[in-house]
N, C-alpha and C. Protein backbone atom coordinates (compact mmCIF):
# COMPACT_ATOMS: atom_id res chain seq x y z
N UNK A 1 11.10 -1.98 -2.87
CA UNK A 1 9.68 -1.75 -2.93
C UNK A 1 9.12 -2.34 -4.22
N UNK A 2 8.06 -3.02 -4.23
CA UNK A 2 7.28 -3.29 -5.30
C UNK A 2 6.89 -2.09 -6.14
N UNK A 3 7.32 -2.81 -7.45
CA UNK A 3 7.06 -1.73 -8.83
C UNK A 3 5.61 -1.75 -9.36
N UNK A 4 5.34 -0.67 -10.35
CA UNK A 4 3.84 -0.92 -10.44
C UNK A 4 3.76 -2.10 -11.60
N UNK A 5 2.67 -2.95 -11.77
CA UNK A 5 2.49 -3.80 -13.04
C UNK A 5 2.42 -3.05 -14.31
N UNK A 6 2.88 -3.93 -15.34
CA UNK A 6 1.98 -3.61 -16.87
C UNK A 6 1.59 -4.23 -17.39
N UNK A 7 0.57 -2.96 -17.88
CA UNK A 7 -0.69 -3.68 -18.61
C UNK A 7 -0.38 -3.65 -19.80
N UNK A 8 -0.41 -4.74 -20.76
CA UNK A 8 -0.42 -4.79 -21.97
C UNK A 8 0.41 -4.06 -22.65
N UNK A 9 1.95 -3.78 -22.05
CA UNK A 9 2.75 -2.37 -22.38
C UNK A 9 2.97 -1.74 -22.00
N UNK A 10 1.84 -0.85 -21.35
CA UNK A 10 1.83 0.32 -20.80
C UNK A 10 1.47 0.30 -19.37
N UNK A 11 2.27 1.22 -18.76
CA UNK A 11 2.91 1.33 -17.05
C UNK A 11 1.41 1.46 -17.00
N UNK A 12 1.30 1.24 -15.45
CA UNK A 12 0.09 1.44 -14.68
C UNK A 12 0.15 2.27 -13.45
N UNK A 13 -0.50 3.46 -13.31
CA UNK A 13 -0.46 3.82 -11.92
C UNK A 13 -0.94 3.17 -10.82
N UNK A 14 -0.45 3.81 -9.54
CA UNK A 14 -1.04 3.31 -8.54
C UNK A 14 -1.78 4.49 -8.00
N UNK A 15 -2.97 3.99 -6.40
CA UNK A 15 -3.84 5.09 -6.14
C UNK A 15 -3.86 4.72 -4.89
N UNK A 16 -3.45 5.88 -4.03
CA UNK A 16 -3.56 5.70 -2.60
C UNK A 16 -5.01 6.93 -1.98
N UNK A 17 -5.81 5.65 -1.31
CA UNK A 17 -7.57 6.61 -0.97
C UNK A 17 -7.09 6.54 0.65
N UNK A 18 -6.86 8.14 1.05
CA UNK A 18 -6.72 8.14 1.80
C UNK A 18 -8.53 8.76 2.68
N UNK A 19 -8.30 8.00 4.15
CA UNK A 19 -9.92 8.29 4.61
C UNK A 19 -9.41 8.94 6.36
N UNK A 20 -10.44 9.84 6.16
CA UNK A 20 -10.30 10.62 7.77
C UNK A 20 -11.22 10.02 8.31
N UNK A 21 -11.87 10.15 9.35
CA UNK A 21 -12.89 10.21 10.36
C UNK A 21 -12.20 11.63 11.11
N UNK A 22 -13.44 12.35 11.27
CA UNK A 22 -13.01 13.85 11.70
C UNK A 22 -13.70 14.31 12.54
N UNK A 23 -13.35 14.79 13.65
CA UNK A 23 -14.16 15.03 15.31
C UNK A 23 -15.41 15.48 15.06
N UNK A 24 -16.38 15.04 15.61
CA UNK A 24 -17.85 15.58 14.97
C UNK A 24 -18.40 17.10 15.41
N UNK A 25 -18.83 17.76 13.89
CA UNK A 25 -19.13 19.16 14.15
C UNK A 25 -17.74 19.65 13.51
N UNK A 26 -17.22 19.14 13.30
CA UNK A 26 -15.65 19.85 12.49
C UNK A 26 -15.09 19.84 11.43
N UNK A 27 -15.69 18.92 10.01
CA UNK A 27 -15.54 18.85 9.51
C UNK A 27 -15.54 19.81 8.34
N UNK A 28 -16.12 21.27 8.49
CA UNK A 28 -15.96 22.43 7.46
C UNK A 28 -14.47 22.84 8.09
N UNK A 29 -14.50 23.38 9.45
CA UNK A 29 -13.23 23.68 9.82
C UNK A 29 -12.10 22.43 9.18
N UNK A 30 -12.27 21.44 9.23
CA UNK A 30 -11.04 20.27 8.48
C UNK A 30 -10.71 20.83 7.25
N UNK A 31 -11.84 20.77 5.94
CA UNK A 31 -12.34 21.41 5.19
C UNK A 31 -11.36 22.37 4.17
N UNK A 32 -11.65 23.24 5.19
CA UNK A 32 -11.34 24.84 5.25
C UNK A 32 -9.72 25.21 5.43
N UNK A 33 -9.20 24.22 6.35
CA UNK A 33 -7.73 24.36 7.00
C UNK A 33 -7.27 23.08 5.82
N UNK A 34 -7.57 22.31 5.30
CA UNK A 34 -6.74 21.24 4.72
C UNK A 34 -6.63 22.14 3.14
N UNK A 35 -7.57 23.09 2.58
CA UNK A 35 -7.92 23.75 1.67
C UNK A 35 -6.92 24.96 1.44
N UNK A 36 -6.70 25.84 2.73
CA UNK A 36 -5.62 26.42 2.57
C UNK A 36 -4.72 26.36 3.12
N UNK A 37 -3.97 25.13 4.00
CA UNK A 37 -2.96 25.02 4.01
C UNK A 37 -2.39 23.61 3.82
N UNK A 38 -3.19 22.63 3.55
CA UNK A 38 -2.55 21.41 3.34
C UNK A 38 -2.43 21.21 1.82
N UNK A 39 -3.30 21.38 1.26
CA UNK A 39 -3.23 21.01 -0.15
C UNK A 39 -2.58 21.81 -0.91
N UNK A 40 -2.47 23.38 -1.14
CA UNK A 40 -1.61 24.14 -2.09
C UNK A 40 0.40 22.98 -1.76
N UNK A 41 0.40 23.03 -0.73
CA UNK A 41 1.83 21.96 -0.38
C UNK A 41 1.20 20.55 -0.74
N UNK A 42 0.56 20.15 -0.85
CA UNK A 42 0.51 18.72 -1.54
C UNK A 42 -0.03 18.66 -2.97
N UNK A 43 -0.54 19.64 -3.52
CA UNK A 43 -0.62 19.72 -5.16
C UNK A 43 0.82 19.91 -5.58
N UNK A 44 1.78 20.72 -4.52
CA UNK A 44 3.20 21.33 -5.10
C UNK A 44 4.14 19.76 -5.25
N UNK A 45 3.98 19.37 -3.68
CA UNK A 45 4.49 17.90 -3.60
C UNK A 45 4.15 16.93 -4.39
N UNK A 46 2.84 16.01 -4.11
CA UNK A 46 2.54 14.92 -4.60
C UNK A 46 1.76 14.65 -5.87
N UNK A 47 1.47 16.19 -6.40
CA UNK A 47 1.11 16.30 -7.57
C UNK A 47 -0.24 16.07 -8.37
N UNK A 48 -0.71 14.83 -8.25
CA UNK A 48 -1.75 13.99 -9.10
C UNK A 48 -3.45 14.04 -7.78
N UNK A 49 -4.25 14.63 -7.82
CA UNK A 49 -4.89 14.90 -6.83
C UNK A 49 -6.22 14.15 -7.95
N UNK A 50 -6.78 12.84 -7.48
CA UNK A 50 -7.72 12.27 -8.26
C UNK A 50 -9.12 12.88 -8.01
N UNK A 51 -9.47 13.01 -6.84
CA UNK A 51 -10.72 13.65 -6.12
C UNK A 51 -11.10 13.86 -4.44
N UNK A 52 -11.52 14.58 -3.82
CA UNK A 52 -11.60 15.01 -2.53
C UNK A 52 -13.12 14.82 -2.39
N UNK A 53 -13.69 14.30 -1.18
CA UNK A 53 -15.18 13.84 -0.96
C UNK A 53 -15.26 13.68 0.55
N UNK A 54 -16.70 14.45 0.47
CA UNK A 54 -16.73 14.33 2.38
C UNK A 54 -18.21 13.59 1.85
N UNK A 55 -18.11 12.82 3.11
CA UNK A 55 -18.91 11.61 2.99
C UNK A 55 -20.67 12.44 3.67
N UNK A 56 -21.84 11.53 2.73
CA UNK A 56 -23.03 12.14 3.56
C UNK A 56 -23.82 11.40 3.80
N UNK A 57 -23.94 10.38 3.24
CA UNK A 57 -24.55 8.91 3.58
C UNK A 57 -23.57 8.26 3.85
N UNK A 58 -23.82 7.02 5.16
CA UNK A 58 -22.92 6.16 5.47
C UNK A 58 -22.38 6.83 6.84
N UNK A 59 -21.08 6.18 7.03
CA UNK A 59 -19.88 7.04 8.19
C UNK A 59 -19.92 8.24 7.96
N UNK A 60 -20.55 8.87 8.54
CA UNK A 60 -20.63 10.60 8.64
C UNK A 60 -19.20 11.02 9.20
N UNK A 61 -19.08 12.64 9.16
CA UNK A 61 -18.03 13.34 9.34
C UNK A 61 -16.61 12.31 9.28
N UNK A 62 -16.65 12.20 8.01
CA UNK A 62 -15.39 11.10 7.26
C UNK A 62 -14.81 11.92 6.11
N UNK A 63 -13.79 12.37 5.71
CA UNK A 63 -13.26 12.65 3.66
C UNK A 63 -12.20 11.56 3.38
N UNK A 64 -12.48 11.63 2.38
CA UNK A 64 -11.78 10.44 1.11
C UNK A 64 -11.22 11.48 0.13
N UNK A 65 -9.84 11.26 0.13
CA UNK A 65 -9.24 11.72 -0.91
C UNK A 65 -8.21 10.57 -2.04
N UNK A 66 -8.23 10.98 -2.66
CA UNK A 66 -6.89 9.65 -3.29
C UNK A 66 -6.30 10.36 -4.31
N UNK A 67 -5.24 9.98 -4.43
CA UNK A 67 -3.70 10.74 -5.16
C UNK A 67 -3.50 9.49 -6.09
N UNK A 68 -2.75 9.98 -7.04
CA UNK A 68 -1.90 9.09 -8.24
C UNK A 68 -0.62 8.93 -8.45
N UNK A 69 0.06 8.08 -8.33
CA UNK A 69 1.45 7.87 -8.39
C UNK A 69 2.10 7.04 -9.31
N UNK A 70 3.34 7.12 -9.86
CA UNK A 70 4.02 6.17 -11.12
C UNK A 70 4.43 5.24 -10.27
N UNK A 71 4.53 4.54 -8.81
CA UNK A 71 4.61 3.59 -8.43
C UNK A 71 4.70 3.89 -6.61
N UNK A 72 4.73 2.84 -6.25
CA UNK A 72 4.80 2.53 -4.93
C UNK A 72 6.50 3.56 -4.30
N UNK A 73 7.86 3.48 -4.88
CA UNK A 73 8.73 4.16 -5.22
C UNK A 73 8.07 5.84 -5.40
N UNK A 74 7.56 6.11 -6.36
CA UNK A 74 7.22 7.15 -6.43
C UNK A 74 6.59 8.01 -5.11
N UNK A 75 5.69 7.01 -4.77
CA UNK A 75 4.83 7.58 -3.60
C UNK A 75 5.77 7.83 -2.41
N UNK A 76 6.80 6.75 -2.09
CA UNK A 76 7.52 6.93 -0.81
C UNK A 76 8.32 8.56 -1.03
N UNK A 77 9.10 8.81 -2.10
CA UNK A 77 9.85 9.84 -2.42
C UNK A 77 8.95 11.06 -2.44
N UNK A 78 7.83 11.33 -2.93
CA UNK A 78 6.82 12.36 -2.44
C UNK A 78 6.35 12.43 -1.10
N UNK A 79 6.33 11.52 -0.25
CA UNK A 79 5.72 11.43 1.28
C UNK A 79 6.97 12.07 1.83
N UNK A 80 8.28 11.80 1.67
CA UNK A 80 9.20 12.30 2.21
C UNK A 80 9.41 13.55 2.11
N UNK A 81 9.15 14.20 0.70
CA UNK A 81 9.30 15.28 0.49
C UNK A 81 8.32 16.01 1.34
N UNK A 82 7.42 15.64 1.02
CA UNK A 82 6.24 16.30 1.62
C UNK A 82 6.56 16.66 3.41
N UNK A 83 6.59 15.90 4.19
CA UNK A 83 6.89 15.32 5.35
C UNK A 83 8.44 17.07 5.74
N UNK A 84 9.71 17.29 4.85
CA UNK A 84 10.59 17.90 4.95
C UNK A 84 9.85 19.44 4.57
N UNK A 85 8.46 19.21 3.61
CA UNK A 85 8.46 20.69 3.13
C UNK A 85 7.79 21.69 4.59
N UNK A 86 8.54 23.07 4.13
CA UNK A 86 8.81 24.02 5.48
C UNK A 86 7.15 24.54 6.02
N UNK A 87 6.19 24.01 5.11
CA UNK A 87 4.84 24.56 4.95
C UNK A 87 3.94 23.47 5.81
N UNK A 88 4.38 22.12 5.51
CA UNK A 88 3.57 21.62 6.26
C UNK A 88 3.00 21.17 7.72
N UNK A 89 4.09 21.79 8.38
CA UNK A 89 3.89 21.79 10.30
C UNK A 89 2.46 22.49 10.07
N UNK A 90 2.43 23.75 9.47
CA UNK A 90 1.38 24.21 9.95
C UNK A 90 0.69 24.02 9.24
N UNK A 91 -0.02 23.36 8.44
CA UNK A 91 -1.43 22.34 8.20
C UNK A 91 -1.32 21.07 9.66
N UNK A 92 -0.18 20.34 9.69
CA UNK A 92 -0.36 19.49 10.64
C UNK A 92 -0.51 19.89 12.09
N UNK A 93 -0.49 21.89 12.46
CA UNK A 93 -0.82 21.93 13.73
C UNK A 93 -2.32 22.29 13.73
N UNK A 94 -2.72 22.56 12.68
CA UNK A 94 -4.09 23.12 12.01
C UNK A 94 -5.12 22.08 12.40
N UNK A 95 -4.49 20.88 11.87
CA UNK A 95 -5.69 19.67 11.49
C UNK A 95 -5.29 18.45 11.90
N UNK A 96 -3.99 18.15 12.89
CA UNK A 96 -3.72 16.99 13.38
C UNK A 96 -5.03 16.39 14.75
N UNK A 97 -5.44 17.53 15.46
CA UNK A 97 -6.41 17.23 16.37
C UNK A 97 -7.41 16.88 16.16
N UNK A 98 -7.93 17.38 15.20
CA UNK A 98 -9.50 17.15 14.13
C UNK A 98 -9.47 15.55 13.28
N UNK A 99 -8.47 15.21 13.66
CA UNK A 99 -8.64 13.82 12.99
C UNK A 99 -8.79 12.75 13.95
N UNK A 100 -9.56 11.97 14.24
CA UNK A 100 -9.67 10.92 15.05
C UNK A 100 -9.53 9.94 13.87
N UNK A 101 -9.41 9.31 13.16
CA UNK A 101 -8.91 7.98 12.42
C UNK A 101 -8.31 8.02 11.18
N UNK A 102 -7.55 7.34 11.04
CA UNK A 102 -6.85 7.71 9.30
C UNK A 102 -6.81 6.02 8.51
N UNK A 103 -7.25 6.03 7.66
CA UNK A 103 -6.77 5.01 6.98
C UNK A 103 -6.50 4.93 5.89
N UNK A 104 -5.59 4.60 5.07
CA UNK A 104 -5.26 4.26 4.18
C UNK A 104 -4.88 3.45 3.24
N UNK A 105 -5.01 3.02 1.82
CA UNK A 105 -5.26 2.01 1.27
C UNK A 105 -4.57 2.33 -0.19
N UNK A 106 -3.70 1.62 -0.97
CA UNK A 106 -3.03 1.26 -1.87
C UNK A 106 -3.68 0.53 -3.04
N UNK A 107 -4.47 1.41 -3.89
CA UNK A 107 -5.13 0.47 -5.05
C UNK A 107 -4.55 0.38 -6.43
N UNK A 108 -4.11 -0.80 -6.84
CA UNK A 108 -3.54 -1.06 -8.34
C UNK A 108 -4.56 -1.26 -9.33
N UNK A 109 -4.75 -0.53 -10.31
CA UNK A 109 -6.19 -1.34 -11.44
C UNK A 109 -5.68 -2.18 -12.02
N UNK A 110 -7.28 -3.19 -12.27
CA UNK A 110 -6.65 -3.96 -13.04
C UNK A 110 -6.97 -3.48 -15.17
N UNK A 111 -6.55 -4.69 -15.39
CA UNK A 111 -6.43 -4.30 -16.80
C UNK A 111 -7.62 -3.42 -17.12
N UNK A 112 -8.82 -3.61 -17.13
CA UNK A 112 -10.57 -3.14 -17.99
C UNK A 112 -10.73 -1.74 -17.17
N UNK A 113 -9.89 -1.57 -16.01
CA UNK A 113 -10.45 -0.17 -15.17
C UNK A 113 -9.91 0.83 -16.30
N UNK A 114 -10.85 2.06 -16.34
CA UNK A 114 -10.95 3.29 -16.84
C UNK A 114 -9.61 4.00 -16.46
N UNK A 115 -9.61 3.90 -15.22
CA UNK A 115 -8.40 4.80 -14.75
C UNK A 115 -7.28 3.83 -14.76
N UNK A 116 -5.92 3.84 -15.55
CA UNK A 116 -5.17 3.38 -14.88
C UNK A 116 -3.67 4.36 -15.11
């Protein structure tokens, strides 16, 4: 797997924005169920939680979340974990139906970004 770059020295994280599209009219219930049961297991797991956003202009009933990771490596070894932990069936029987689209996206900063 590709490692993360450095900048000027110092390691760089990576940032995966993950995006729902969520059955319309359902998105507090998404909300609500990803709140108490998906995330207390993915703050435990994957750790680095950058920000959570439900969209209100634009693609309606959509959230954007994105996580932080010490590399591409890093991320696979937390997905796995995550994926084995005994907690998460039931977020995924909670909120697997409520999702009609997922996408996801892998962002590296470059050198001048704030966050890296």
């Amino acid at each position: 797997m590709l490692e993360r770059p450095e900048t000027e020295g110092t390691a760089t994280m990576i940032y995966e924005e993950r995006t729902y599209t969520i059955v319309t009219g359902r998105v507090a219930e998404y909300i609500r169920n990803y709140e108490t049961l998906g995330l207390p297991v993915q703050r435990e797991v994957l750790g680095r939680l950058i920000g959570f956003w439900q969209c209100d202009v634009g693609t309606l009933n959509t959230v954007v979340h994105i996580w932080a990771y010490d590399s591409l490596d890093d991320r696979a070894r937390r997905r796995v974990l995550l994926a084995q932990h005994p907690q998460w069936p039931a977020y995924l029987k909670a909120n697997l139906d409520l999702i009609v689209k997922q996408e996801n996206r892998i962002l590296m900063p470059v050198s001048f970004s704030p966050l890296q």
